[in-house]
C-alpha atoms as a PDB file:
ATOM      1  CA  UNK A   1       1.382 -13.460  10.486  1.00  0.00           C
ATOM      2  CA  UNK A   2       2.806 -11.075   7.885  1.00  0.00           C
ATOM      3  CA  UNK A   3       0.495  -8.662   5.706  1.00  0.00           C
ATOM      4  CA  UNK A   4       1.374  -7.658   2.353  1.00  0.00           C
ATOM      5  CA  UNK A   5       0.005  -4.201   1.672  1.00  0.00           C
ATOM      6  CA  UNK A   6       0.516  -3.689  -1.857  1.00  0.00           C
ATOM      7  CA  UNK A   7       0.552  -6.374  -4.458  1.00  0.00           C
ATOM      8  CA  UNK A   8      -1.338  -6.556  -8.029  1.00  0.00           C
ATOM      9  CA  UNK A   9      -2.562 -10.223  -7.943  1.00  0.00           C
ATOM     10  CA  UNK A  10      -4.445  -9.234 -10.891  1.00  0.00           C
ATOM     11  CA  UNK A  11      -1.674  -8.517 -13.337  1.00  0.00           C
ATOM     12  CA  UNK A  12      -0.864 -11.145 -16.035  1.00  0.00           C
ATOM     13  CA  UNK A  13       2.469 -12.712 -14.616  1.00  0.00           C
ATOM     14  CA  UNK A  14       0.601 -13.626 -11.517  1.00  0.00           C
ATOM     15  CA  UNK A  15      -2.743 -14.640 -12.787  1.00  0.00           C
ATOM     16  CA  UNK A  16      -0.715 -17.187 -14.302  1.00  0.00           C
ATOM     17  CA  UNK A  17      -0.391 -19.095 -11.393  1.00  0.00           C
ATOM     18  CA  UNK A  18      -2.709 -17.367  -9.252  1.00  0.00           C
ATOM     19  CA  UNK A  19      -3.651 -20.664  -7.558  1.00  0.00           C
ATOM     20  CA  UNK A  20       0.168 -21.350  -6.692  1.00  0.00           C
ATOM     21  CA  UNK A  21       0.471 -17.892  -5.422  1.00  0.00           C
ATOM     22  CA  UNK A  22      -2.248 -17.904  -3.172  1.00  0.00           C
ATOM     23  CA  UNK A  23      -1.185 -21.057  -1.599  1.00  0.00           C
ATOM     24  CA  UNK A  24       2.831 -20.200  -1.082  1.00  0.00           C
ATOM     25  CA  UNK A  25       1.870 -16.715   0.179  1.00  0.00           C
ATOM     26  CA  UNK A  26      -0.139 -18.916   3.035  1.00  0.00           C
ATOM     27  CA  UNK A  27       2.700 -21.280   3.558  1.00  0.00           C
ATOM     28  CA  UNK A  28       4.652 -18.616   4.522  1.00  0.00           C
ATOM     29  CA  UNK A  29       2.636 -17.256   7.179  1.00  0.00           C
ATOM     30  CA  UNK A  30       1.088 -14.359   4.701  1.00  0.00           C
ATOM     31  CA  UNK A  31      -2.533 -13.881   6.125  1.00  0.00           C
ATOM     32  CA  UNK A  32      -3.450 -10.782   4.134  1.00  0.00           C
ATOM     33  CA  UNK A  33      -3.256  -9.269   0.976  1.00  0.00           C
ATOM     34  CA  UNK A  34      -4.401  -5.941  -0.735  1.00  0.00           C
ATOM     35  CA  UNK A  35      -4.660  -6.269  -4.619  1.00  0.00           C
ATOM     36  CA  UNK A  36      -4.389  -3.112  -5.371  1.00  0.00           C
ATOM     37  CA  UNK A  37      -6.111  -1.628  -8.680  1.00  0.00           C
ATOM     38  CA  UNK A  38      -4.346   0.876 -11.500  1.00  0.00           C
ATOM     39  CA  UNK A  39      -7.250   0.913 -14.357  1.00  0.00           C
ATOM     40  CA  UNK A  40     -10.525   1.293 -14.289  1.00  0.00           C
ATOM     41  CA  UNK A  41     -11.120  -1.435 -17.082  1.00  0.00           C
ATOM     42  CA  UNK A  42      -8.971  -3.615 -14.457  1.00  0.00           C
ATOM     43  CA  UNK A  43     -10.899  -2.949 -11.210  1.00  0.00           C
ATOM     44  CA  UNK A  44     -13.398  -6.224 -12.285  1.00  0.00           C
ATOM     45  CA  UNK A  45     -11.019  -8.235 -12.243  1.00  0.00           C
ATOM     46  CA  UNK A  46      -9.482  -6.415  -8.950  1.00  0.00           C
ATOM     47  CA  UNK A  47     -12.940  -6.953  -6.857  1.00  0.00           C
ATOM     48  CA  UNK A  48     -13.520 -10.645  -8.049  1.00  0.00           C
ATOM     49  CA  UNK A  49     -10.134 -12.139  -6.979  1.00  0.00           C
ATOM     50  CA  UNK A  50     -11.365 -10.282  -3.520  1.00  0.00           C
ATOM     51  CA  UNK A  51     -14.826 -11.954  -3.379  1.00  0.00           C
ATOM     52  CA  UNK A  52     -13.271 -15.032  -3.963  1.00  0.00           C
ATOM     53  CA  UNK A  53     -10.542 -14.934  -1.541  1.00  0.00           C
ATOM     54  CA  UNK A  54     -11.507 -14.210   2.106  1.00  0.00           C
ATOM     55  CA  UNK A  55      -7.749 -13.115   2.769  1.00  0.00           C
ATOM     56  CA  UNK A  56      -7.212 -10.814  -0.555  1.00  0.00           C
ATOM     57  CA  UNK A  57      -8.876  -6.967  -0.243  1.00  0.00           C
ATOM     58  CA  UNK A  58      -9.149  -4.474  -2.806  1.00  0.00           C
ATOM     59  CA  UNK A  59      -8.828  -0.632  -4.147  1.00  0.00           C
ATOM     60  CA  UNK A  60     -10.121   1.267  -6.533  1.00  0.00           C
ATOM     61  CA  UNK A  61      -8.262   3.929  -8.865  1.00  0.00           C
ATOM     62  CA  UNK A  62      -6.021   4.685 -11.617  1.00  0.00           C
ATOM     63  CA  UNK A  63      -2.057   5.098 -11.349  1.00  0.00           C
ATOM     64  CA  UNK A  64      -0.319   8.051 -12.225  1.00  0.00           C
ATOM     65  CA  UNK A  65       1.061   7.124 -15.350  1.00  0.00           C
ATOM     66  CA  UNK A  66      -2.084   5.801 -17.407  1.00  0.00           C
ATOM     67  CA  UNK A  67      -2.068   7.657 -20.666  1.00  0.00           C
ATOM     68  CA  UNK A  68      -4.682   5.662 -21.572  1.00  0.00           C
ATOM     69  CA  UNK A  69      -7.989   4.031 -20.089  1.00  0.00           C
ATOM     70  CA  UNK A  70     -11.566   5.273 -18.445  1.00  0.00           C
ATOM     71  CA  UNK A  71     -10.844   8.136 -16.191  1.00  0.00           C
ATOM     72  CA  UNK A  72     -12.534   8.122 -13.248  1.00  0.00           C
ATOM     73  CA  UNK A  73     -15.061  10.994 -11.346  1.00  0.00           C
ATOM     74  CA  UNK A  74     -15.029  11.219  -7.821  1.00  0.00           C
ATOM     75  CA  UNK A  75     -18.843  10.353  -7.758  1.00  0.00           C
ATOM     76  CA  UNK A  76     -17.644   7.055  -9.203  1.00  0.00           C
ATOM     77  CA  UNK A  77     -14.727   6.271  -7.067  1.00  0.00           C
ATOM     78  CA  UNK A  78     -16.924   6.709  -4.222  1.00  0.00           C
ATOM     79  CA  UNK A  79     -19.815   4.209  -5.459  1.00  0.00           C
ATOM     80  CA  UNK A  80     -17.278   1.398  -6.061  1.00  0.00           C
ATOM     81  CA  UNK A  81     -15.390   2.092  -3.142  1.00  0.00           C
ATOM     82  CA  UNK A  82     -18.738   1.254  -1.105  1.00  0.00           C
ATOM     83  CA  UNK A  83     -18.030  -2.328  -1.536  1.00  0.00           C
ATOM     84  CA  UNK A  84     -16.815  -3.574   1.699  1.00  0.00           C
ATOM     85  CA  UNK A  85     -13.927  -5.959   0.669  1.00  0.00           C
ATOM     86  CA  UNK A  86     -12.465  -2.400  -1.289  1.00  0.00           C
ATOM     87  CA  UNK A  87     -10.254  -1.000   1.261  1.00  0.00           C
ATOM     88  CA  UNK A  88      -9.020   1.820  -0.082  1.00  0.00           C
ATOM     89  CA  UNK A  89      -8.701   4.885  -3.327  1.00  0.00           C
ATOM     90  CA  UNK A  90      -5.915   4.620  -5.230  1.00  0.00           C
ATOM     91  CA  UNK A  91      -3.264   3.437  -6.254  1.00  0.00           C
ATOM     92  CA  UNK A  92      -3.071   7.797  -7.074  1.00  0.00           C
ATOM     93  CA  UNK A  93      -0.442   9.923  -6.993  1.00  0.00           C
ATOM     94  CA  UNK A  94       2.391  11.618  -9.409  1.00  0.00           C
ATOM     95  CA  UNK A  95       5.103  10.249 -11.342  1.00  0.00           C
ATOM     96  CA  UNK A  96       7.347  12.506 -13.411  1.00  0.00           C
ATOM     97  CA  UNK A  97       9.737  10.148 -14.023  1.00  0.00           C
ATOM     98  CA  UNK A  98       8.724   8.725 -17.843  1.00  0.00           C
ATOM     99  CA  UNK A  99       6.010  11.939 -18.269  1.00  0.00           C
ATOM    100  CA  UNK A 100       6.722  15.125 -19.157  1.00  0.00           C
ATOM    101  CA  UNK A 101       5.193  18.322 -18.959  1.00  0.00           C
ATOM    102  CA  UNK A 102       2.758  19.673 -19.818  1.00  0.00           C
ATOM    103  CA  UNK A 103       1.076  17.133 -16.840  1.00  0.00           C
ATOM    104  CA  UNK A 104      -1.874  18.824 -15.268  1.00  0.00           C
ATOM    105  CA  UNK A 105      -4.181  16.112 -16.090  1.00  0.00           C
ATOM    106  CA  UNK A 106      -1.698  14.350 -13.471  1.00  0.00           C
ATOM    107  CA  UNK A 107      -2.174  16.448 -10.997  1.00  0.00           C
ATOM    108  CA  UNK A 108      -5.909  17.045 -11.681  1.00  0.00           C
ATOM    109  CA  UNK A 109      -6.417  12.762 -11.239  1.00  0.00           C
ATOM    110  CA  UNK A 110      -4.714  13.149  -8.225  1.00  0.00           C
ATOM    111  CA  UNK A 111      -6.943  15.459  -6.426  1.00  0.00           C
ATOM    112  CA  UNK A 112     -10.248  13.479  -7.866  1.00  0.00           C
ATOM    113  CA  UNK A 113      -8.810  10.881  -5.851  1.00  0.00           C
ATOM    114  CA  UNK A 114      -8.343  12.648  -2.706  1.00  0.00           C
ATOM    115  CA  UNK A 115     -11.307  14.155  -3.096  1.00  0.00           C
ATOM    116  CA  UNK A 116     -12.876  10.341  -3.592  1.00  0.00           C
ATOM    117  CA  UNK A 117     -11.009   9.281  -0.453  1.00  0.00           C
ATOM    118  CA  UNK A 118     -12.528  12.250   1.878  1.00  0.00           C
ATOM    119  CA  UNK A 119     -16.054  11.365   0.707  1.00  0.00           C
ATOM    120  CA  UNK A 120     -16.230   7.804   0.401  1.00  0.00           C
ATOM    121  CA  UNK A 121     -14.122   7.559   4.091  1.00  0.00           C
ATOM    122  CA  UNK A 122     -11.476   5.482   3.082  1.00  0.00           C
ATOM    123  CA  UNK A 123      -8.151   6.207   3.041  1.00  0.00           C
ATOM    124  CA  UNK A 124      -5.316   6.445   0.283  1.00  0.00           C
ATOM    125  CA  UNK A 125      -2.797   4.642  -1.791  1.00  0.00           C
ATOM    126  CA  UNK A 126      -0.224   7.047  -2.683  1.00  0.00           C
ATOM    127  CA  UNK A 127       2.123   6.706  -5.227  1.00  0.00           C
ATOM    128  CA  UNK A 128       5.284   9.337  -5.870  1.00  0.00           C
ATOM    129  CA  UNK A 129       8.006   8.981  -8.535  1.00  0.00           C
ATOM    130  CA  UNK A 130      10.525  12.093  -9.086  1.00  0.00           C
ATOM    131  CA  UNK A 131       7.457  14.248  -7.604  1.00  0.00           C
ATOM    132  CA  UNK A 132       8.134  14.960  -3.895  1.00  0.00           C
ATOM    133  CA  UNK A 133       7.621  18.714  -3.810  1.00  0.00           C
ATOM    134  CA  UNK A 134       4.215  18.622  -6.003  1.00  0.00           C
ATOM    135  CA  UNK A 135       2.710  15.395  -4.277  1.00  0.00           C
ATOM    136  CA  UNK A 136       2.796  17.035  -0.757  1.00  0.00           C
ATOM    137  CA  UNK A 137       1.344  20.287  -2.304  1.00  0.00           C
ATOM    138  CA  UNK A 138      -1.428  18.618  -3.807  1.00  0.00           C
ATOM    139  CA  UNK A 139      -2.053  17.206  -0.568  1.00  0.00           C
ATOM    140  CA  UNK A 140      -2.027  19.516   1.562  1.00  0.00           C
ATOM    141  CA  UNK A 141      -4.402  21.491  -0.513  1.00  0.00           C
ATOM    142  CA  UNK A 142      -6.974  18.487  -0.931  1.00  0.00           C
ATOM    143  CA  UNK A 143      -7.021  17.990   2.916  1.00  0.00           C
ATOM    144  CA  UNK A 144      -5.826  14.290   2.391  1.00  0.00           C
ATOM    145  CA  UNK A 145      -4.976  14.386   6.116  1.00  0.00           C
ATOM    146  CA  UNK A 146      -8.357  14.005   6.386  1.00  0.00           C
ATOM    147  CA  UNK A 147      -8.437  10.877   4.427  1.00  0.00           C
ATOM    148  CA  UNK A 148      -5.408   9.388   5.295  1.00  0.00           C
ATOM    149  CA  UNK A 149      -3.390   6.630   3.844  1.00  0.00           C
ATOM    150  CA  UNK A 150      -0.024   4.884   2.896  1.00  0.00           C
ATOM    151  CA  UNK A 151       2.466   6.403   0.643  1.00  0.00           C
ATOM    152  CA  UNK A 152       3.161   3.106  -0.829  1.00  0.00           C
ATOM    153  CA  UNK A 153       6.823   1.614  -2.008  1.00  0.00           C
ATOM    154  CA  UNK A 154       8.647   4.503  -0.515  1.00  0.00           C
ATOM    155  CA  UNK A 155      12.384   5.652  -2.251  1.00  0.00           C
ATOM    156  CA  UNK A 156      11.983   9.410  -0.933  1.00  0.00           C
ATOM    157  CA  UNK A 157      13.858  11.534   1.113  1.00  0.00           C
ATOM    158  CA  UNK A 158      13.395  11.409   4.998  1.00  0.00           C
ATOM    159  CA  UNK A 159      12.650  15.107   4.884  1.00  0.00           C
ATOM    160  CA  UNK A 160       9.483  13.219   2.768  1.00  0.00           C
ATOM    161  CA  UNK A 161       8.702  10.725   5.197  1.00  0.00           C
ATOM    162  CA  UNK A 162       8.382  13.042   8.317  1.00  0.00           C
ATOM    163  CA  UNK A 163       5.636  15.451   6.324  1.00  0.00           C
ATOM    164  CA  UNK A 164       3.876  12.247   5.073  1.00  0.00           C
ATOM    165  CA  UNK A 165       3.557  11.428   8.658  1.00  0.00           C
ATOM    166  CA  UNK A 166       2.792  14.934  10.334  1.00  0.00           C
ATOM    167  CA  UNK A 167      -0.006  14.642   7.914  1.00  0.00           C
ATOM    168  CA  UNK A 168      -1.039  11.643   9.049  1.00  0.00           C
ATOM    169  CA  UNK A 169       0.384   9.150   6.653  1.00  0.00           C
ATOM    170  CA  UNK A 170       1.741   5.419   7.185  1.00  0.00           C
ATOM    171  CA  UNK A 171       5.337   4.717   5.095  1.00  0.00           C
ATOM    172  CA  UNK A 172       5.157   1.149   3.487  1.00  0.00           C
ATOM    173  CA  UNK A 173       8.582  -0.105   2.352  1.00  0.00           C
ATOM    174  CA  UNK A 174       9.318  -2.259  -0.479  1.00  0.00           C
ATOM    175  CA  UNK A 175      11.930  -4.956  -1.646  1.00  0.00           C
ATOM    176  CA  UNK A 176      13.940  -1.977  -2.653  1.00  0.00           C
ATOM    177  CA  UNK A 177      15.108  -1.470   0.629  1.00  0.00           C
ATOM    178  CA  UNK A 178      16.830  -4.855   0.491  1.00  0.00           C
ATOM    179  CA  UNK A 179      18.869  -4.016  -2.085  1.00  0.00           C
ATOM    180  CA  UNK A 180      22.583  -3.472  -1.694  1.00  0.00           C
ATOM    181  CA  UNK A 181      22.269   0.232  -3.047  1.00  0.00           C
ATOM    182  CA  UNK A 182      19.918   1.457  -0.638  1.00  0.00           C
ATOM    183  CA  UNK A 183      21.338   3.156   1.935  1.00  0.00           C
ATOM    184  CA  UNK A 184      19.693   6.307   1.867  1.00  0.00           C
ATOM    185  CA  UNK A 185      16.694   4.207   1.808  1.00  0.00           C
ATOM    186  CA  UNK A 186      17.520   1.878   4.554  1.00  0.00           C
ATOM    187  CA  UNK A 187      18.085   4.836   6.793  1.00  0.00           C
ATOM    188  CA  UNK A 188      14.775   6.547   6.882  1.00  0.00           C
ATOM    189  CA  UNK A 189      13.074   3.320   7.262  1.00  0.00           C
ATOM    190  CA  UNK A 190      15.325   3.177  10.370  1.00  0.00           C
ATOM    191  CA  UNK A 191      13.737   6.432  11.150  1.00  0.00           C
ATOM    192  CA  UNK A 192       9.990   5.548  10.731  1.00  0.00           C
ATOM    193  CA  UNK A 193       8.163   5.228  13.678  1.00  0.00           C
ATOM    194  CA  UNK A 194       7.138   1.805  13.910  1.00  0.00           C
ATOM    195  CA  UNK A 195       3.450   2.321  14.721  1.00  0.00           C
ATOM    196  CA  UNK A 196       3.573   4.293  11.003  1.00  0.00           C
ATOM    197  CA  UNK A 197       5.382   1.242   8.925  1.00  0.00           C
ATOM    198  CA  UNK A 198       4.053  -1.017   6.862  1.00  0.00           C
ATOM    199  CA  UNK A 199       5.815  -3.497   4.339  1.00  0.00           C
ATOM    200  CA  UNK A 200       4.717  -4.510   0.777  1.00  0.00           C
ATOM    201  CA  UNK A 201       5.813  -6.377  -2.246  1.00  0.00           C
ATOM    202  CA  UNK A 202       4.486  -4.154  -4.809  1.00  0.00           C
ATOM    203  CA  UNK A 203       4.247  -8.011  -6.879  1.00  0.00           C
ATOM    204  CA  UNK A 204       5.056  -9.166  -9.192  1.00  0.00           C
ATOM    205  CA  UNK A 205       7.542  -6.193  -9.488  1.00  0.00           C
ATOM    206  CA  UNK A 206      10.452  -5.506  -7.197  1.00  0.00           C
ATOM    207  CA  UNK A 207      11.279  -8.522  -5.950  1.00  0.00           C
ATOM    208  CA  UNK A 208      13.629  -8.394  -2.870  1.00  0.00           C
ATOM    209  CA  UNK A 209      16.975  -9.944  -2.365  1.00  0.00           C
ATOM    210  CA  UNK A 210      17.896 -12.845  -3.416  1.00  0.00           C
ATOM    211  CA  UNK A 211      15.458 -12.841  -5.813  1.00  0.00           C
ATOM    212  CA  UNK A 212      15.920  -9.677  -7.041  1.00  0.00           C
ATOM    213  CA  UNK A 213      15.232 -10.068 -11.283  1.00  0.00           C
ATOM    214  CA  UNK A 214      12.686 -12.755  -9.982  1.00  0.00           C
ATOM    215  CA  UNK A 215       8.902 -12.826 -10.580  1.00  0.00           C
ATOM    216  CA  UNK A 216       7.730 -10.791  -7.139  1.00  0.00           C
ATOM    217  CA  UNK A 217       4.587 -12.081  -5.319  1.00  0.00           C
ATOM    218  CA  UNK A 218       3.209 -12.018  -2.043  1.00  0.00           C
ATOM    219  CA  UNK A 219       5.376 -15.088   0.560  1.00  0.00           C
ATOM    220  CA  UNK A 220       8.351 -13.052  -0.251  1.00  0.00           C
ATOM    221  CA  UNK A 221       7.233  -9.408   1.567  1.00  0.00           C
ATOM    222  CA  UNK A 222       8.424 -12.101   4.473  1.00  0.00           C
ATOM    223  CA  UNK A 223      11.832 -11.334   3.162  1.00  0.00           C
ATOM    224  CA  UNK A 224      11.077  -7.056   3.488  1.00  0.00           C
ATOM    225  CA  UNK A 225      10.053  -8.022   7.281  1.00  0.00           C
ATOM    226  CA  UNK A 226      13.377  -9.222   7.631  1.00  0.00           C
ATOM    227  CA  UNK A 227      15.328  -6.908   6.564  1.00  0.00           C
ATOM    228  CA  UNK A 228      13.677  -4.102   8.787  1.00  0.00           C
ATOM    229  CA  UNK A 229      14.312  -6.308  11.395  1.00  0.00           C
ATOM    230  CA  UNK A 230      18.046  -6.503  10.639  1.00  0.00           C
ATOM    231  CA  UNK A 231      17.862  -2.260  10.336  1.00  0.00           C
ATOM    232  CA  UNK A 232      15.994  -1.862  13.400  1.00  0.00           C
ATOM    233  CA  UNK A 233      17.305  -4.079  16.043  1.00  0.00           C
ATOM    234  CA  UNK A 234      14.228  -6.456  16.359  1.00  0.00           C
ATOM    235  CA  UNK A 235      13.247  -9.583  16.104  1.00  0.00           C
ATOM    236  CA  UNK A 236      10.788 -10.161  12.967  1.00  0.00           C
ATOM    237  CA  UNK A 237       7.921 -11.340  14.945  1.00  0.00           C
ATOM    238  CA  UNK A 238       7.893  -7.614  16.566  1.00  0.00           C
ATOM    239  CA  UNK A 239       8.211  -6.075  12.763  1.00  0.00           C
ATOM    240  CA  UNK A 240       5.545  -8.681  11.569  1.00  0.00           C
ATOM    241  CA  UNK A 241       3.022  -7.664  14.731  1.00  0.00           C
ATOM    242  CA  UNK A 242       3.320  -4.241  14.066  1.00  0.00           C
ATOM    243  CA  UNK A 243       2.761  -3.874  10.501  1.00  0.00           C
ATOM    244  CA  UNK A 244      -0.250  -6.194  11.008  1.00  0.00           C
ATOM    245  CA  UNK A 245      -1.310  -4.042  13.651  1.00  0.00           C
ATOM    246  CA  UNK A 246      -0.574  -0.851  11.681  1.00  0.00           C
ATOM    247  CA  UNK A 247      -2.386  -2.345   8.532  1.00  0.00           C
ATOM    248  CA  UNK A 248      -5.702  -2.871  10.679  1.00  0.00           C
ATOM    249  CA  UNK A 249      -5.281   0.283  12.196  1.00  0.00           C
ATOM    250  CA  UNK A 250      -5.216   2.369   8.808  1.00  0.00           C
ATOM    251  CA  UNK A 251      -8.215   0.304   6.998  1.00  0.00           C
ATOM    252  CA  UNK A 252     -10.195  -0.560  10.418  1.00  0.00           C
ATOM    253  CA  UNK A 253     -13.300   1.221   8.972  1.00  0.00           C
ATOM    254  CA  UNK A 254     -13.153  -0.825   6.102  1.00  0.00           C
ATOM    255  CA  UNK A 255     -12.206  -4.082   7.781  1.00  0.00           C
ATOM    256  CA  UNK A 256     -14.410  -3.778  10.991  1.00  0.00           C
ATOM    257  CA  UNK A 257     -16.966  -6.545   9.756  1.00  0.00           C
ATOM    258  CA  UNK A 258     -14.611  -8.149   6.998  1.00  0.00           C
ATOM    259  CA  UNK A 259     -11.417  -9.472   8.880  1.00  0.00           C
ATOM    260  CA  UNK A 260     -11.346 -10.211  12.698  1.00  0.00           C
ATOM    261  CA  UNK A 261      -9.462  -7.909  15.171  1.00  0.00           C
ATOM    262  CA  UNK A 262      -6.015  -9.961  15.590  1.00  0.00           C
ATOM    263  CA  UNK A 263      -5.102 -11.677  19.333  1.00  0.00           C
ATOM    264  CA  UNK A 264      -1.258 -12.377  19.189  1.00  0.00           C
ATOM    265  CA  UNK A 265       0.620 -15.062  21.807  1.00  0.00           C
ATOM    266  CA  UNK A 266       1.446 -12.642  24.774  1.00  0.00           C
ATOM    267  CA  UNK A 267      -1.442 -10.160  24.091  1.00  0.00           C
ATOM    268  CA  UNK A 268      -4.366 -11.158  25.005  1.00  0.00           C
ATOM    269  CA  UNK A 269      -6.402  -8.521  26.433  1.00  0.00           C
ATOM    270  CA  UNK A 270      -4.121  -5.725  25.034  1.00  0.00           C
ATOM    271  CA  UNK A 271      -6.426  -3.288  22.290  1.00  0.00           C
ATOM    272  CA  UNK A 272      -5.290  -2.912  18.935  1.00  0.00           C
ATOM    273  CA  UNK A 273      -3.947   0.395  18.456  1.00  0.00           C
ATOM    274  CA  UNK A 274      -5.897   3.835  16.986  1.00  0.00           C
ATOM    275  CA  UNK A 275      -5.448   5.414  14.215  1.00  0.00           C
ATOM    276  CA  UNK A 276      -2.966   7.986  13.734  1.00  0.00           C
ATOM    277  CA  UNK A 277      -3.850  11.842  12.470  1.00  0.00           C
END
């Protein structure tokens, strides 16, 4: 059973069919799936779908990028993240890549959010875009070690990926590292430890290959499973067990009366792993 990490189930191209989406991401063995929130005006919409659906979780927070839109206080982050099927802050983070300076009310979200994650005991989504040497700063200062978290779709450098882990951090890779220009990519994931990996779709965006140019959505983070198999010498079962594992692991606070500890063919009696950091 595979676990999709990152998704937005609540974004127009998907509500579309969300019916159909729900039902081929269970077909293909998909058992879980985090809707993850970027608005504040969206985050209704984010908790319903996760009421409704006993296998679809929630965050709360706003993305990097919003120019526009309610921005939110820490006090309030932490009330909404109360609700037990929200799993997490965020997504949060920096992205210089479209913004430019001056972009302190970037960096000034970022550590309400952090802040949010410490109090409210959940941990973080973390987004980074053309930001590498500012995101760690910001986190290091904000204690989000403390918090912990995923620093979701990763494209940075391996240099990157081992301080997001020192500081506690899981590395969730996206259809990008399926693509055929991805080296650089493909090699730190070979890197990641596997009890720190976790794999997304980041729907209905980045879809992997062959469907790369496709609508994304949920069954296909099968196909990101796959390929980390193919880079790491395993057989996707073991890549599928351990991100499950690893996802329950990072959100177990949150999950501990929502979704059931998992028993897997050949482990009975073995305990789920703790918590890193």
């Amino acid at each position: 059973m595979y676990i999709d990490s990152h998704c937005h189930l609540s974004f127009p191209e998907l509500v579309a069919d969300q019916q159909g989406v729900l039902d081929r991401m269970r077909k293909a063995g998909v058992s879980t799936a985090l809707n993850v929130c970027v608005r504040m005006e969206e985050f209704p919409q984010v908790l319903a779908l996760a009421e409704s659906q006993p296998d679809v979780f929630a965050t709360v927070g706003v993305h990097p990028d919003g120019t526009e839109g309610q921005e939110p206080s820490v006090a309030q982050l932490v009330a909404l993240a109360a609700h037990p099927k929200v799993l997490a802050i965020g997504e949060t983070g920096l992205d210089y890549y479209r913004l430019k300076e001056p972009l302190d009310w970037q960096r000034d979200r970022f550590r309400v959010h952090i802040r949010a994650a410490r109090e409210a005991g959940k941990p973080l989504v973390v987004h980074t875009r053309s930001a590498p040497e500012d995101t760690l700063t910001i986190m290091k200062e904000e204690g989000a070690a403390q918090a912990g978290g995923v620093m979701h779709c990763f494209t940075e450098s391996l240099e990157f990926a081992l301080e997001a882990l020192a500081l506690g951090f899981y590395i969730s890779f996206s259809g990008i590292v399926t693509f055929r220009n991805a080296g650089a990519l493909q090699a730190v994931a070979q890197r990641v430890p596997p009890d720190r990996l976790l794999i997304e779709t980041d729907a209905p965006y980045l879809a992997p290959v062959p469907y790369r140019g496709k609508l994304n959505e949920p069954a296909r983070v099968v196909v990101v499973a796959q390929k980390l198999a193919e880079l790491t010498s395993q057989p996707v079962a073991a890549v599928a067990r351990a991100t499950r594992e690893n996802f329950l692991c990072l959100f177990r606070p949150a999950l501990s009366e929502s979704l059931p500890i998992p028993v897997f063919p050949g482990d009975e009696g073995n305990r789920i792993m703790q918590p890193k950091g």
